[in-house]
C-alpha atoms as a PDB file:
ATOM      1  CA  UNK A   1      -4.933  -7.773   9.711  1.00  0.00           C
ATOM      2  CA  UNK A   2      -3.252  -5.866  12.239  1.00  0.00           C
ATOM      3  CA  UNK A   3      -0.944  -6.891  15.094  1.00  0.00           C
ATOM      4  CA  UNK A   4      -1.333  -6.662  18.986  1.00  0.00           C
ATOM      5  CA  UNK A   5       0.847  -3.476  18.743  1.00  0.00           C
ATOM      6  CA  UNK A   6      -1.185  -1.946  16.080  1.00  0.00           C
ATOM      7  CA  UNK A   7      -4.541  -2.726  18.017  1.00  0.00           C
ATOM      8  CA  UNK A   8      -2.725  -1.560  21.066  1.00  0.00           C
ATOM      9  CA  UNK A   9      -2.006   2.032  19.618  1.00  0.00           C
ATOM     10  CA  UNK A  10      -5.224   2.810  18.035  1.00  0.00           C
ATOM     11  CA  UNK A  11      -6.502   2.094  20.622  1.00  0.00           C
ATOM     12  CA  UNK A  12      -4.793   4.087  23.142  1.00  0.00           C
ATOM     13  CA  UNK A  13      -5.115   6.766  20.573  1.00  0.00           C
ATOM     14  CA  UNK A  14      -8.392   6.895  20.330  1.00  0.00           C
ATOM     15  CA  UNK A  15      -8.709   6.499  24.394  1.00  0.00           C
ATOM     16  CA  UNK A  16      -6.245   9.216  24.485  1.00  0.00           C
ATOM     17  CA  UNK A  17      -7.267  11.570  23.110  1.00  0.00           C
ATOM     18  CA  UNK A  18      -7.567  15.074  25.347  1.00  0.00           C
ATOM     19  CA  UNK A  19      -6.654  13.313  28.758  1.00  0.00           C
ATOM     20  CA  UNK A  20      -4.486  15.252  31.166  1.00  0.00           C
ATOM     21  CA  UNK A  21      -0.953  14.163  32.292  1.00  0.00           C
ATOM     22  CA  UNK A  22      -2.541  13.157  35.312  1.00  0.00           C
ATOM     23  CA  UNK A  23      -5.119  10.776  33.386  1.00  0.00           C
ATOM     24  CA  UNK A  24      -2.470   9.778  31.108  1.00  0.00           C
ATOM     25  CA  UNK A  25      -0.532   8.436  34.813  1.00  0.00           C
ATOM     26  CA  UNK A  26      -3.541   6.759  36.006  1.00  0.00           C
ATOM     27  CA  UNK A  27      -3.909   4.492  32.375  1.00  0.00           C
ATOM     28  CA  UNK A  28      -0.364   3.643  32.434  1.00  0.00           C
ATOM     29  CA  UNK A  29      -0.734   2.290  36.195  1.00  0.00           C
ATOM     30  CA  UNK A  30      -4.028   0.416  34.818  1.00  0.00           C
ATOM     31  CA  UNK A  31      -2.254  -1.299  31.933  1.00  0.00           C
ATOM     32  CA  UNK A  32       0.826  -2.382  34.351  1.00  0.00           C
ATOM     33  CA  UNK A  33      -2.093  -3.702  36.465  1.00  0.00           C
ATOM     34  CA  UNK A  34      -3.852  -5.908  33.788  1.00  0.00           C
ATOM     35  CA  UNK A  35      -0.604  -6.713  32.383  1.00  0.00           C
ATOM     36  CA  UNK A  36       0.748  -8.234  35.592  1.00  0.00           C
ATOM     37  CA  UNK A  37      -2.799 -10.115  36.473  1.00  0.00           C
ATOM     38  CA  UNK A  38      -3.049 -11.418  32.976  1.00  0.00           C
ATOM     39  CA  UNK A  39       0.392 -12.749  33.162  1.00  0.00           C
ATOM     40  CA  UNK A  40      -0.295 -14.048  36.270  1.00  0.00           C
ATOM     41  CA  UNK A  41      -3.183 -16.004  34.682  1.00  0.00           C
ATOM     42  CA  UNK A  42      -0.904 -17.724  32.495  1.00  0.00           C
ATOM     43  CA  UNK A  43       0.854 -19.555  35.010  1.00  0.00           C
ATOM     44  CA  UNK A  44      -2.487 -19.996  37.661  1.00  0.00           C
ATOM     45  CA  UNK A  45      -4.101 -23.438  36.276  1.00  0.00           C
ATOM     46  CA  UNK A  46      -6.649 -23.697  33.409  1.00  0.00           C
ATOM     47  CA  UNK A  47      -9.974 -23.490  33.897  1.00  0.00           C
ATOM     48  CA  UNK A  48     -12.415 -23.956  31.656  1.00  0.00           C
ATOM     49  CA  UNK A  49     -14.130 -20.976  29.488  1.00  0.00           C
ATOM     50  CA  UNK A  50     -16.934 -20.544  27.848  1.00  0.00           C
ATOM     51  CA  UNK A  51     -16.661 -20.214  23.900  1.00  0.00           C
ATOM     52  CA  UNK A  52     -16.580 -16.315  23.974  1.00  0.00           C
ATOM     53  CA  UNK A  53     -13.204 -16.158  26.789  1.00  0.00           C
ATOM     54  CA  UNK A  54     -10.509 -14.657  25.417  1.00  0.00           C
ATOM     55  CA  UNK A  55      -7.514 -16.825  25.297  1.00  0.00           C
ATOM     56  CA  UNK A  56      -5.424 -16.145  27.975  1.00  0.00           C
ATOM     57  CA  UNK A  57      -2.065 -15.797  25.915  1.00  0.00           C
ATOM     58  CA  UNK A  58      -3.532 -13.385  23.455  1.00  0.00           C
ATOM     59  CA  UNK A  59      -5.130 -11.282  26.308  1.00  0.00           C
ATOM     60  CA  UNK A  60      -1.837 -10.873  28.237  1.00  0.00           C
ATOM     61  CA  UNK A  61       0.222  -9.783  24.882  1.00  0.00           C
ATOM     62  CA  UNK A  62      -2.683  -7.258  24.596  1.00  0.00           C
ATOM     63  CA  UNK A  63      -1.986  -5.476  27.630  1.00  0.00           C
ATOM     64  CA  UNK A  64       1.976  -6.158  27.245  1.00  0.00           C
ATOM     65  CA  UNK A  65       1.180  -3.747  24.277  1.00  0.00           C
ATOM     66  CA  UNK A  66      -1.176  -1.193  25.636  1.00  0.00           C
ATOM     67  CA  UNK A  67       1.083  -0.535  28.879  1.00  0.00           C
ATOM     68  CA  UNK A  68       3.766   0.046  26.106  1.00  0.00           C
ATOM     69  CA  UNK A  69       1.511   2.541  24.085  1.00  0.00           C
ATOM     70  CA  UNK A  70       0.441   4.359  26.986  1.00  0.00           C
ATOM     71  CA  UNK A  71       3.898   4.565  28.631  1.00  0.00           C
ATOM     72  CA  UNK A  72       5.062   6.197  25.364  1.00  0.00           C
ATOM     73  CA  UNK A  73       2.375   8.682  25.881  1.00  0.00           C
ATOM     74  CA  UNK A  74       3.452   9.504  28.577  1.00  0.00           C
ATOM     75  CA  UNK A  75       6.902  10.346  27.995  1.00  0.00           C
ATOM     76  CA  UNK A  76       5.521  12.427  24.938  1.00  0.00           C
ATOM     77  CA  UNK A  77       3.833  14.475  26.753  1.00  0.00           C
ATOM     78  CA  UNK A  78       6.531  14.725  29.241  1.00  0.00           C
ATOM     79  CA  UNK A  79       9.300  15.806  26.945  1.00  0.00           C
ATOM     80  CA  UNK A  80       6.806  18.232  25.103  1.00  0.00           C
ATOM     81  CA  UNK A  81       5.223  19.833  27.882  1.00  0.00           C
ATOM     82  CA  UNK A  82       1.691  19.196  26.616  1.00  0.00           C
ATOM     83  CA  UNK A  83      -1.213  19.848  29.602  1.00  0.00           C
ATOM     84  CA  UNK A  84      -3.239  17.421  27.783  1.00  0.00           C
ATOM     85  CA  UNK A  85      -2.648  14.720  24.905  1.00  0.00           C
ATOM     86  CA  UNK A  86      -3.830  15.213  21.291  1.00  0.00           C
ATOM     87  CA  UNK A  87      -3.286  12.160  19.042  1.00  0.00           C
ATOM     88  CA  UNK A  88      -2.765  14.851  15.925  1.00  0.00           C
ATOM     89  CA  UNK A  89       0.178  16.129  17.476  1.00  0.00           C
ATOM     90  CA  UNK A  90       1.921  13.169  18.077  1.00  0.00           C
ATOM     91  CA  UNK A  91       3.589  12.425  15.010  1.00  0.00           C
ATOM     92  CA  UNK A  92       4.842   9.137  15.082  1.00  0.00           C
ATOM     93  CA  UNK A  93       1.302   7.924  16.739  1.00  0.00           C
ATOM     94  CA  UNK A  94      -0.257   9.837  13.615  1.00  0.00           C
ATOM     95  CA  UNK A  95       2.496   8.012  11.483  1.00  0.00           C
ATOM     96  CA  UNK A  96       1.519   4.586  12.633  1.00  0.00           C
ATOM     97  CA  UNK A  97      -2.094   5.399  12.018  1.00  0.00           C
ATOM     98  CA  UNK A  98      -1.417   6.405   8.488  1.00  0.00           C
ATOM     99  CA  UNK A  99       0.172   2.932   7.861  1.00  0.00           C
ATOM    100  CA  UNK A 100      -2.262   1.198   9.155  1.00  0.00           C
ATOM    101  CA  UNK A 101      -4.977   2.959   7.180  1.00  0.00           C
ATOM    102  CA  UNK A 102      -2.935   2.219   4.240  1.00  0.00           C
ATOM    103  CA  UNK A 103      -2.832  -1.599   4.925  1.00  0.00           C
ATOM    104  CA  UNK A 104      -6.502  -1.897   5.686  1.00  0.00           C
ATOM    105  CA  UNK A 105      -6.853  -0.099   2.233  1.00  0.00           C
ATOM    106  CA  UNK A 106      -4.668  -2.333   0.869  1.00  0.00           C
ATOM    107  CA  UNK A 107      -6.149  -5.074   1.959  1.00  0.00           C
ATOM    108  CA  UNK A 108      -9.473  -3.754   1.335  1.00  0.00           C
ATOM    109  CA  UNK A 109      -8.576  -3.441  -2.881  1.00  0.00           C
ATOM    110  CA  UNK A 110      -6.888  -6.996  -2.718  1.00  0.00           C
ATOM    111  CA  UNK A 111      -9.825  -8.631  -1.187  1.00  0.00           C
ATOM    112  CA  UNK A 112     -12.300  -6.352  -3.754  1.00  0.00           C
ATOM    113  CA  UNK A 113     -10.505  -7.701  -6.622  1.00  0.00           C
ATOM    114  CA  UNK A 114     -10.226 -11.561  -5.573  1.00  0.00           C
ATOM    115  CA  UNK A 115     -13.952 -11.412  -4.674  1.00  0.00           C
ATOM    116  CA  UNK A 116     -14.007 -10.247  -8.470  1.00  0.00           C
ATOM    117  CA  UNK A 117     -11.806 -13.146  -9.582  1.00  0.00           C
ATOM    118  CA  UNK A 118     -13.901 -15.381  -8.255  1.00  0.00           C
ATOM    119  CA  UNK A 119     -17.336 -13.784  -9.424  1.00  0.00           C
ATOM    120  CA  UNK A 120     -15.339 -13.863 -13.506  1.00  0.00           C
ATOM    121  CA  UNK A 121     -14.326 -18.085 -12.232  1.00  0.00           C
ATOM    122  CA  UNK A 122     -18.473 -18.315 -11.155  1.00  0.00           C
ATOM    123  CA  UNK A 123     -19.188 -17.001 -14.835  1.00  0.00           C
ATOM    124  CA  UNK A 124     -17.106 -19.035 -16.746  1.00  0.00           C
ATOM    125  CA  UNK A 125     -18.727 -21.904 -18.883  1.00  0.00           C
ATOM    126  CA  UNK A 126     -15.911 -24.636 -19.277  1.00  0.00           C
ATOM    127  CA  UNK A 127     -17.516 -27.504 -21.497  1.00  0.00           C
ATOM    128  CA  UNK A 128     -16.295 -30.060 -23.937  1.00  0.00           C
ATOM    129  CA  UNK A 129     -18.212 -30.228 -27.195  1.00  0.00           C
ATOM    130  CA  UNK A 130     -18.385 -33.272 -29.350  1.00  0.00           C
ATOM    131  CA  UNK A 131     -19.305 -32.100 -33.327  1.00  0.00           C
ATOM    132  CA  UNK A 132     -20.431 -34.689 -36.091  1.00  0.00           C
ATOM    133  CA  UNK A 133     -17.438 -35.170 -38.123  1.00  0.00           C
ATOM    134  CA  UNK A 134     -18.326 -32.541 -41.125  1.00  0.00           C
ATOM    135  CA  UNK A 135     -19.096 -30.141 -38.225  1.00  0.00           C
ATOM    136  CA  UNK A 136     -15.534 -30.732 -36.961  1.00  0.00           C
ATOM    137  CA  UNK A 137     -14.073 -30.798 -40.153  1.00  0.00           C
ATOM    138  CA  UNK A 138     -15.490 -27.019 -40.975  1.00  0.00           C
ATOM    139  CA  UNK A 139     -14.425 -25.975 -37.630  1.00  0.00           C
ATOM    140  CA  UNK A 140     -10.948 -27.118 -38.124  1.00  0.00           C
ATOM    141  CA  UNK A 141     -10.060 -25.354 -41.573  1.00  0.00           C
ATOM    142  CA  UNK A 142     -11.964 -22.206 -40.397  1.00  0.00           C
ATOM    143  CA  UNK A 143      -9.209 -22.297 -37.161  1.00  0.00           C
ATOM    144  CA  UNK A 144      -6.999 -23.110 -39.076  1.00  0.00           C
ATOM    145  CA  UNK A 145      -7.423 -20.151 -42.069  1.00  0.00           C
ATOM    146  CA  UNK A 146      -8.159 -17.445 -39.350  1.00  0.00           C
ATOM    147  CA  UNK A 147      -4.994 -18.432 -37.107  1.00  0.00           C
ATOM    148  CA  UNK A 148      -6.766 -19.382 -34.297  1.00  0.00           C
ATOM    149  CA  UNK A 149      -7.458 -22.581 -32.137  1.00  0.00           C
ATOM    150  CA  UNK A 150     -11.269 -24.178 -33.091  1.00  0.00           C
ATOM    151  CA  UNK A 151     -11.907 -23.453 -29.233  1.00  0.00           C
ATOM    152  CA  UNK A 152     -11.527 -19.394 -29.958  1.00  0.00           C
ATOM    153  CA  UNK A 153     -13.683 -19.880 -32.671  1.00  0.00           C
ATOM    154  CA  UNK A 154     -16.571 -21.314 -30.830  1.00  0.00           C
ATOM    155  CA  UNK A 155     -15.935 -18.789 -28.521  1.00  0.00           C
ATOM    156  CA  UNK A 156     -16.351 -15.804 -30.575  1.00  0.00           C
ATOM    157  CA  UNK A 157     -19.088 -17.651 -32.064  1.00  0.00           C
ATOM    158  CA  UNK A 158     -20.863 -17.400 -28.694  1.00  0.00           C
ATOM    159  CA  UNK A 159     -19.893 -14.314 -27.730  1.00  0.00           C
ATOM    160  CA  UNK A 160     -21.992 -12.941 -31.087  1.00  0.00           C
ATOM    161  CA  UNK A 161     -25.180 -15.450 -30.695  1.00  0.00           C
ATOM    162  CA  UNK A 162     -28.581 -14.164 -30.119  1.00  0.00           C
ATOM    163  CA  UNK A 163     -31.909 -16.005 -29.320  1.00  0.00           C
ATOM    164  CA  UNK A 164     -35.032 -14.400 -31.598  1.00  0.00           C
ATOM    165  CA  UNK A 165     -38.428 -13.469 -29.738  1.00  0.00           C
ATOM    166  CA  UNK A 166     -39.474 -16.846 -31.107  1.00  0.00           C
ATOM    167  CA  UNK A 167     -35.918 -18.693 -29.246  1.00  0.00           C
ATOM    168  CA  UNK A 168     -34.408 -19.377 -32.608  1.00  0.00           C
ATOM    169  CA  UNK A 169     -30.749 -18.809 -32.251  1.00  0.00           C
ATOM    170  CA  UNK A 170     -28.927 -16.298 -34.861  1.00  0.00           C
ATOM    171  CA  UNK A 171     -25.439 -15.317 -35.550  1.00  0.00           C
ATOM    172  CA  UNK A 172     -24.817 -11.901 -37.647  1.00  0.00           C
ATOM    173  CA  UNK A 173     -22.197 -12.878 -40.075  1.00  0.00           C
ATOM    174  CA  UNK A 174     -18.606 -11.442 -38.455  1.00  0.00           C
ATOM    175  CA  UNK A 175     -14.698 -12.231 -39.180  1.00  0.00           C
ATOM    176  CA  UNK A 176     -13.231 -14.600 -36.147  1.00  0.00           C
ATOM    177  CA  UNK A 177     -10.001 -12.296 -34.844  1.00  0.00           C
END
């Protein structure tokens, strides 16, 4: 749901939050680090991992994105003078959060109401019915009087049914619509 960049500033963010400038320095000299060893992984020959390694590319973009984040920081607090940094101050790392936020929301409400979609699809009783001929026949002109297709009828016909203490099935007399 979200991209290296967005994982990247949460996270620094979060990390962040009340380090001096001096602490701020050392993180930013830790991401160049990682990002230089992971991309020197890239090009060193495969090896094998185990099934919970990282993938090598994926890793290296990460820090690509963190030494970014935290070298923004820095210049933040730089230009504004701050002794220590404090993620609600900084307005277009509070910005970014927001968005976020507002994406995992959305995405939150679009995956609550597909889950819902399919629960109605689960529920749903598709069947083909085959009626003796008078059946059929009374079916048809009721359809056809009420303006409706015999397949509405049956289904407000279900909708109303009710099964007795005994299991005998009754229908309360009612208008198709």
């Amino acid at each position: 749901m979200w991209s290296t960049d967005d994982v990247a500033r949460a996270t620094v963010r979060r990390q962040g939050e009340g380090l001096s400038v001096a602490q701020v320095a050392d993180k930013v000299a830790e991401a160049q680090r990682r990002e230089r060893e992971t991309r020197q992984q890239l090009h060193s020959p495969a090896v094998d991992r185990g099934p919970y390694d990282v993938d090598p590319a994926d890793l290296a973009e990460q820090w690509v994105a963190r030494h970014t984040e935290w070298r923004r920081v820095a210049a933040l607090m730089d230009d504004q003078g701050w002794p220590a940094y404090s993620a609600e101050q900084d307005v277009q790392g509070s910005t970014w959060a927001r968005e976020r936020d507002e994406q995992r929301e959305g995405a939150l409400a679009r995956h609550a109401a597909w889950q819902m979609e399919q629960q109605a699809a689960r529920d749903e009783l598709k069947t083909q019915v085959w009626l003796p001929a008078e059946a059929s026949r009374r079916l048809r002109a009721i359809a056809a009087r009420t303006g409706l297709e015999p397949e509405q009828v049956l289904a407000q016909l279900a909708d109303r049914v009710r099964m007795d203490d005994d299991g005998a099935l009754t229908v309360d007399t009612f208008t198709p619509r």
